[in-house]
Protein backbone atom coordinates (compact mmCIF):
# COMPACT_ATOMS: atom_id res chain seq x y z
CA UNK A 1 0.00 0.00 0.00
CA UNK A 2 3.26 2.63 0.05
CA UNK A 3 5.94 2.11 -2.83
CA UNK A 4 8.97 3.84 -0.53
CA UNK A 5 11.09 1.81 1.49
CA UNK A 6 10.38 1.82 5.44
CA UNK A 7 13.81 3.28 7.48
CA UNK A 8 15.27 0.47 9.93
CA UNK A 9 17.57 0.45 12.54
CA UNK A 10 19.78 -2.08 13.72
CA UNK A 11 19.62 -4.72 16.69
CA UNK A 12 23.13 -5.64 18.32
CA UNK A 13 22.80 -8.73 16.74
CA UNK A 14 22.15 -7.36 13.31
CA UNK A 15 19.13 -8.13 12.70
CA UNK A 16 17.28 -4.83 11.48
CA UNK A 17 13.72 -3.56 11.84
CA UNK A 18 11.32 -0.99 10.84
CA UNK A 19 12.35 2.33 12.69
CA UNK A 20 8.75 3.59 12.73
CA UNK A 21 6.60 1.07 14.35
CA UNK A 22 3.28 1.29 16.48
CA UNK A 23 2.67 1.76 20.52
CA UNK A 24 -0.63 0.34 21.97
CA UNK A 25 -0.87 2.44 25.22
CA UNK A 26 -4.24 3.02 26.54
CA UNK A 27 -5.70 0.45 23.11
CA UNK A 28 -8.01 -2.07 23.95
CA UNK A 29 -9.91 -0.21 26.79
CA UNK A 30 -12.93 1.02 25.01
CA UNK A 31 -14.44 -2.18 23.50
CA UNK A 32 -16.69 0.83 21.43
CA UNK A 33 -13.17 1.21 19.69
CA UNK A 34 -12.49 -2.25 19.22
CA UNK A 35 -13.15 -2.60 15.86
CA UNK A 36 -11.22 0.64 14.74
CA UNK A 37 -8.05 0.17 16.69
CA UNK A 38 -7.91 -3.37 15.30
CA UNK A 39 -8.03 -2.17 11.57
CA UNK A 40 -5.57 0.66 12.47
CA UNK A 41 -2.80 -1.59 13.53
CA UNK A 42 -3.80 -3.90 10.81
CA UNK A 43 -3.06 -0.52 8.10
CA UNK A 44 0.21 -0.34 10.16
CA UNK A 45 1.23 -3.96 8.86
CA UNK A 46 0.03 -3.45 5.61
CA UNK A 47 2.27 0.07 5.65
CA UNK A 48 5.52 -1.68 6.79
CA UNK A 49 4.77 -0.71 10.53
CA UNK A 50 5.38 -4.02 11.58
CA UNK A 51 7.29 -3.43 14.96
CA UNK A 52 4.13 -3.75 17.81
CA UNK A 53 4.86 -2.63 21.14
CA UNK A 54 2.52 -3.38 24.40
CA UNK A 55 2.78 -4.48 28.19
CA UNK A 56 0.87 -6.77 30.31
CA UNK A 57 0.43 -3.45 31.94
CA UNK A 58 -1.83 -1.69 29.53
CA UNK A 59 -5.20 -2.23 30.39
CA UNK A 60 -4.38 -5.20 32.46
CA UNK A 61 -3.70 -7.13 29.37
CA UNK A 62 -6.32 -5.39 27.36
CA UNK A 63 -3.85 -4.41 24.69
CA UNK A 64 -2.07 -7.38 24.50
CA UNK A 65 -5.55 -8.67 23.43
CA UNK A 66 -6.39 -6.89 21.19
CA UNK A 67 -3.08 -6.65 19.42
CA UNK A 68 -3.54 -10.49 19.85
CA UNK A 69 -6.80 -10.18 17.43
CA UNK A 70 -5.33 -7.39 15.29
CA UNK A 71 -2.06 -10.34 14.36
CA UNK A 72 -4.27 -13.13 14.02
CA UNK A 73 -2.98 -14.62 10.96
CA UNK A 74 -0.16 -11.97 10.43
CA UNK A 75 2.25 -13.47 13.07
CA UNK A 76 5.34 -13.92 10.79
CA UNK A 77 5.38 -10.07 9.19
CA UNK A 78 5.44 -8.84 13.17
CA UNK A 79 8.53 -7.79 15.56
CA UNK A 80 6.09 -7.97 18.46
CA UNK A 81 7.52 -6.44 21.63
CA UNK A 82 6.15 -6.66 25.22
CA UNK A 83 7.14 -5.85 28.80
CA UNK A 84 7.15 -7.45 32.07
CA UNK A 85 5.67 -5.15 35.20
CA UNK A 86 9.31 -4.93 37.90
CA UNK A 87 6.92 -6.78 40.30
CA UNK A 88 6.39 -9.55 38.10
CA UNK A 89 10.51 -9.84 37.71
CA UNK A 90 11.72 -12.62 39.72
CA UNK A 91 13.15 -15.43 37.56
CA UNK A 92 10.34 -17.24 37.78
CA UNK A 93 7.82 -14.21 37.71
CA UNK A 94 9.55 -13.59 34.66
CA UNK A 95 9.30 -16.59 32.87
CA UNK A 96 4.77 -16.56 34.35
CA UNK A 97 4.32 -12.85 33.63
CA UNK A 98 5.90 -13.67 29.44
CA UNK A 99 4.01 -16.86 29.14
CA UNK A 100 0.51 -14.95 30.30
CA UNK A 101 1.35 -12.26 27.93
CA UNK A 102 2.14 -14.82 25.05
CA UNK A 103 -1.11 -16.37 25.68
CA UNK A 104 -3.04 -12.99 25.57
CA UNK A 105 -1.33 -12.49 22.01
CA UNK A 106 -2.08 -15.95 20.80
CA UNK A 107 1.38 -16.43 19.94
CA UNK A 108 4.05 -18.93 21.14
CA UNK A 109 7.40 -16.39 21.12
CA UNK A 110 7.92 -12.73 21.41
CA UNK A 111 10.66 -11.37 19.09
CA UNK A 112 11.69 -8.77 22.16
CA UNK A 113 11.05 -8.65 25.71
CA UNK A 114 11.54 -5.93 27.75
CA UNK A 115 11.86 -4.94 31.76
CA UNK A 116 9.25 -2.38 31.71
CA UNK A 117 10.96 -0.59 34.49
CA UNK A 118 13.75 -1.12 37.64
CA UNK A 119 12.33 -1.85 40.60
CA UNK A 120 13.01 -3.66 43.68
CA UNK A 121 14.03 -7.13 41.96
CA UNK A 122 17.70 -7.55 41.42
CA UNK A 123 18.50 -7.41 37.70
CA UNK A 124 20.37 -10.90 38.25
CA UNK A 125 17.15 -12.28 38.73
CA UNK A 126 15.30 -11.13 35.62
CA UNK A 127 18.19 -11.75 33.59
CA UNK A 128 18.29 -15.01 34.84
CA UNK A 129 14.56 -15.25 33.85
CA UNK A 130 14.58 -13.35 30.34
CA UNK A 131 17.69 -16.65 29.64
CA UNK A 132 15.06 -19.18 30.37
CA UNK A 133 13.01 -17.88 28.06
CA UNK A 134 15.48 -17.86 25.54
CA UNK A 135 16.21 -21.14 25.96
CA UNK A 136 12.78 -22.23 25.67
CA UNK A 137 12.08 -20.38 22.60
CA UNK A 138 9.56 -18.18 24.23
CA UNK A 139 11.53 -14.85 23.06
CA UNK A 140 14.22 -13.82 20.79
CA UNK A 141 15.78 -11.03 22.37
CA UNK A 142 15.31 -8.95 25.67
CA UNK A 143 16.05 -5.45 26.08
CA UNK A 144 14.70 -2.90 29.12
CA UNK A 145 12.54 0.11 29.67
CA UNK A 146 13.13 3.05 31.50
CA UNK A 147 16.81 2.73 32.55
CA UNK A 148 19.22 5.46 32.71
CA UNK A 149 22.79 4.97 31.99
CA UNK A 150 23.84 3.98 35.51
CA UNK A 151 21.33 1.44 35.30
CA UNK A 152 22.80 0.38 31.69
CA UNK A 153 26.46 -0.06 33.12
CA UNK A 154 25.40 -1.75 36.37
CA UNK A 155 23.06 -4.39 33.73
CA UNK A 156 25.79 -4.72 31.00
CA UNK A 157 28.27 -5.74 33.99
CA UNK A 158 26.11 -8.31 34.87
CA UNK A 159 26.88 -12.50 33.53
CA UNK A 160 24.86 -12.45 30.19
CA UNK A 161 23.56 -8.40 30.53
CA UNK A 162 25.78 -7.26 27.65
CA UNK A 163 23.08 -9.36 25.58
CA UNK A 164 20.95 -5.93 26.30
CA UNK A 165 19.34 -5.46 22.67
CA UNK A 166 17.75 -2.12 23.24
CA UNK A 167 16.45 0.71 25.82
CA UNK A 168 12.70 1.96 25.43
CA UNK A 169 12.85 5.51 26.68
CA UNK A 170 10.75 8.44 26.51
CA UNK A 171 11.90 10.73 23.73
CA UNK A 172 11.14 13.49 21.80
CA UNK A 173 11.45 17.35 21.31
CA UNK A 174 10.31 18.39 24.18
CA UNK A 175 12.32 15.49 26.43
CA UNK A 176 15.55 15.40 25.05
CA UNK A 177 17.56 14.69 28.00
CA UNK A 178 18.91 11.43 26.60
CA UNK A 179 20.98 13.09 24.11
CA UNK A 180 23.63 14.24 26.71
CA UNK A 181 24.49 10.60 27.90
CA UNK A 182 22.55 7.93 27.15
CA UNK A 183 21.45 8.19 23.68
CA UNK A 184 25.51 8.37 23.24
CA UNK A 185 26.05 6.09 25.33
CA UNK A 186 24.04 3.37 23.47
CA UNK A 187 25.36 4.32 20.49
CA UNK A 188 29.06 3.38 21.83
CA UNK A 189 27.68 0.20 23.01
CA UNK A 190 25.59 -0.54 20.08
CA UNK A 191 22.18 -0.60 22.31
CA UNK A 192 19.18 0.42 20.19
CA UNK A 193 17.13 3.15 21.26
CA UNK A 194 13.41 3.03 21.01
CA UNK A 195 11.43 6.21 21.62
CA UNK A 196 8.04 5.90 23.67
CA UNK A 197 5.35 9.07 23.56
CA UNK A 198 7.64 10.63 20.05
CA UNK A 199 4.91 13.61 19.64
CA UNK A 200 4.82 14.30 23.61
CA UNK A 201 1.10 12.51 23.60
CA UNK A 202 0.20 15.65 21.13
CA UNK A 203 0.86 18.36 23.59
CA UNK A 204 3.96 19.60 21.42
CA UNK A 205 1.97 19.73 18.20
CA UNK A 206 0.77 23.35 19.54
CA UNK A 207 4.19 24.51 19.64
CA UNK A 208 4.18 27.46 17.08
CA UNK A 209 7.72 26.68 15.76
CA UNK A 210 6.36 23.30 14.44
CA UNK A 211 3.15 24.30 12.96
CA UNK A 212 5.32 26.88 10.81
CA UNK A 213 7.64 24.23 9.63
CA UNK A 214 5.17 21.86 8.95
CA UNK A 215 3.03 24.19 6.35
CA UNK A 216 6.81 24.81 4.79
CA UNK A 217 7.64 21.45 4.37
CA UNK A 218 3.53 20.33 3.37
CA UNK A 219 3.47 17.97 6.01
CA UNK A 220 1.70 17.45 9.41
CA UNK A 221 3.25 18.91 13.00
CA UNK A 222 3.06 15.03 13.78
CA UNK A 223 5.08 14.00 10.77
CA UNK A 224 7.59 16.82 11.45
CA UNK A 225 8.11 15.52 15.08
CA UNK A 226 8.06 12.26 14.25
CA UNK A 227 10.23 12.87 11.18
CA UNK A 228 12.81 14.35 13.85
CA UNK A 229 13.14 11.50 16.21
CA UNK A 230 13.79 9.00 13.33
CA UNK A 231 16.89 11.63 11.76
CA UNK A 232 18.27 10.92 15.88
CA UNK A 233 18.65 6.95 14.10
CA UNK A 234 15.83 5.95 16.83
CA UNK A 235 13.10 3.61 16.48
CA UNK A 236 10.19 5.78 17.27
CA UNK A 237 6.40 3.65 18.20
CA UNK A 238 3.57 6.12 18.05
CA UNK A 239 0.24 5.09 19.23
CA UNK A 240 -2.71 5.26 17.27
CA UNK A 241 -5.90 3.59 17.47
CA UNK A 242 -7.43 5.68 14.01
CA UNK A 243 -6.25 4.39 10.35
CA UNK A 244 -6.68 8.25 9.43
CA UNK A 245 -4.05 8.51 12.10
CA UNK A 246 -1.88 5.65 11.05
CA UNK A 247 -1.54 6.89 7.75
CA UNK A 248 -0.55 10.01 8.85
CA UNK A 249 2.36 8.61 10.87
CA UNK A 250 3.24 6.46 7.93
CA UNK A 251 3.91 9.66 6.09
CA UNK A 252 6.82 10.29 8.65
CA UNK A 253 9.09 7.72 7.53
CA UNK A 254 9.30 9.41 4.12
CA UNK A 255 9.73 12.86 5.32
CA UNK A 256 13.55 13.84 5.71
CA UNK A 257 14.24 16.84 7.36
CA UNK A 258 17.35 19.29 5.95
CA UNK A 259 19.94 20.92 8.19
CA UNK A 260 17.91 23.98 7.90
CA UNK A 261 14.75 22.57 9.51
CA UNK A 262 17.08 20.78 11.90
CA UNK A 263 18.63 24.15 13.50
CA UNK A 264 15.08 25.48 13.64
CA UNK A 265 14.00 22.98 15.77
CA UNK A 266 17.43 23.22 18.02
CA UNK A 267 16.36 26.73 18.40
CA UNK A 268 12.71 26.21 19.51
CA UNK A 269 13.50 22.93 21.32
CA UNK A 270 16.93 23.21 22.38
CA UNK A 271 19.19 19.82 23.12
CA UNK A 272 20.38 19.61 27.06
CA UNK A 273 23.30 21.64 28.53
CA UNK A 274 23.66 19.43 30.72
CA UNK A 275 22.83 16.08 32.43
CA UNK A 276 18.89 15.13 32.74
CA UNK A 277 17.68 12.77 35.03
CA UNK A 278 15.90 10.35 32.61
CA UNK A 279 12.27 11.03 31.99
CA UNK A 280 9.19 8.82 32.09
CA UNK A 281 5.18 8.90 32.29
């Protein structure tokens, strides 16, 4: 349904992926939107959105439902990401927390699983759990969410935590703390970096600077923030539960932004000075 080639970015292990894939925050909660949001993320397949991130945290599973529906059939074109809740992160919590999720999908592997966020589990123990899982064929890879880069050394010191595959941080012009350490950080080390919430949850979009540069460049304020994360070489995962909307965010991935534009947007949303403490909703 698009003839231009979807931007990827690359896995530690090589393996690459679409950069411009789809979040499923807050989907599945209205069963009045059922029926939309599944077609949406269906569009997003047919577009070459094929990465699919959820949680067993989003509406208790309610996502992971309905993404489960919106795959049926369509299993093999799909990175499908989830996340394990940090109480659920004990080895073996782990291991029950991935195989509930897997069974809410209607799948039998997840291509990446990720610690949603650090909490009071040690990190040996999930690691230990996110290996069993590997072993049993249940995922492919395991990354985290929410982890700054003291976190990221203390994990990648860890016995098998320099398998890290990628960090799922909240990103975007208006929360661009990451660029002072982390986002270089993974870089060095070769950790992907997935952005969460890339258009701020819409609340940038009013930002005057934007709106002007979109009408110059004939796009949408979405596309132009959008457009910006993926020029960082992030993988960005918008949420959308509208195919209007989808299509829209599709439209990103084939808008590239010139140095010009670039400074602009330094200007009105300018990079840190200094260290942030990492961001999150």
């Amino acid at each position: 349904m698009t003839t231009s080639v979807m931007r990827t970015v690359r896995l530690p292990t090589g393996e690459e992926i679409p950069a411009l894939g789809q979040g499923t925050w807050y989907l599945g909660e209205d069963r009045s939107q059922r029926d939309q949001q599944i077609a949406a993320l269906r569009l997003g397949l047919d577009l070459g959105m094929t990465v699919v991130d959820t949680a067993e945290m989003y509406g208790n599973g309610a996502a992971e439902e309905l993404v489960g529906k919106a795959i049926d059939g369509r299993r093999e074109e799909v990175f499908l990401v989830s996340k394990v809740l940090p109480g659920h992160a004990s080895r073996q919590g782990t291991v029950s927390a991935c195989e509930g999720s897997l069974r809410r999908l209607r799948t039998d592997r997840l291509d990446l699983y990720l610690l949603h966020w650090r909490g009071r589990t040690p990190l040996e123990e999930t690691l230990a759990g996110f290996a069993d899982l590997i072993a049993a064929g249940k995922i492919r890879h395991w990354g985290v969410s929410n982890l700054d880069v003291a976190d990221m050394v203390e994990l990648t010191t860890l016995p098998g935590g320099d398998a890290v595959a990628l960090d799922q941080v909240l990103y975007n012009l208006s929360r661009r703390g990451i660029e002072w350490d982390l986002l270089p950080w993974c870089r060095e080390t070769g950790v992907t970096v997935m952005a969460y919430s890339p258009i701020g949850q819409g609340r940038l979009l009013e930002a005057d600077a934007l709106q002007a540069l979109a009408r110059d460049l004939g796009a949408t304020p979405s596309q132009v923030a959008l457009a910006w994360a993926l020029e960082q070489g992030v993988a960005a995962i918008p949420r959308s539960g509208r195919p209007d909307h989808v299509r829209e965010n599709r439209g990103a991935a084939d808008l590239r932004l010139p140095p010009e534009v670039l400074a602009v947007l330094d200007e009105a949303f300018p990079p840190p000075d200094g260290p942030v403490p990492l961001e999150a909703l």
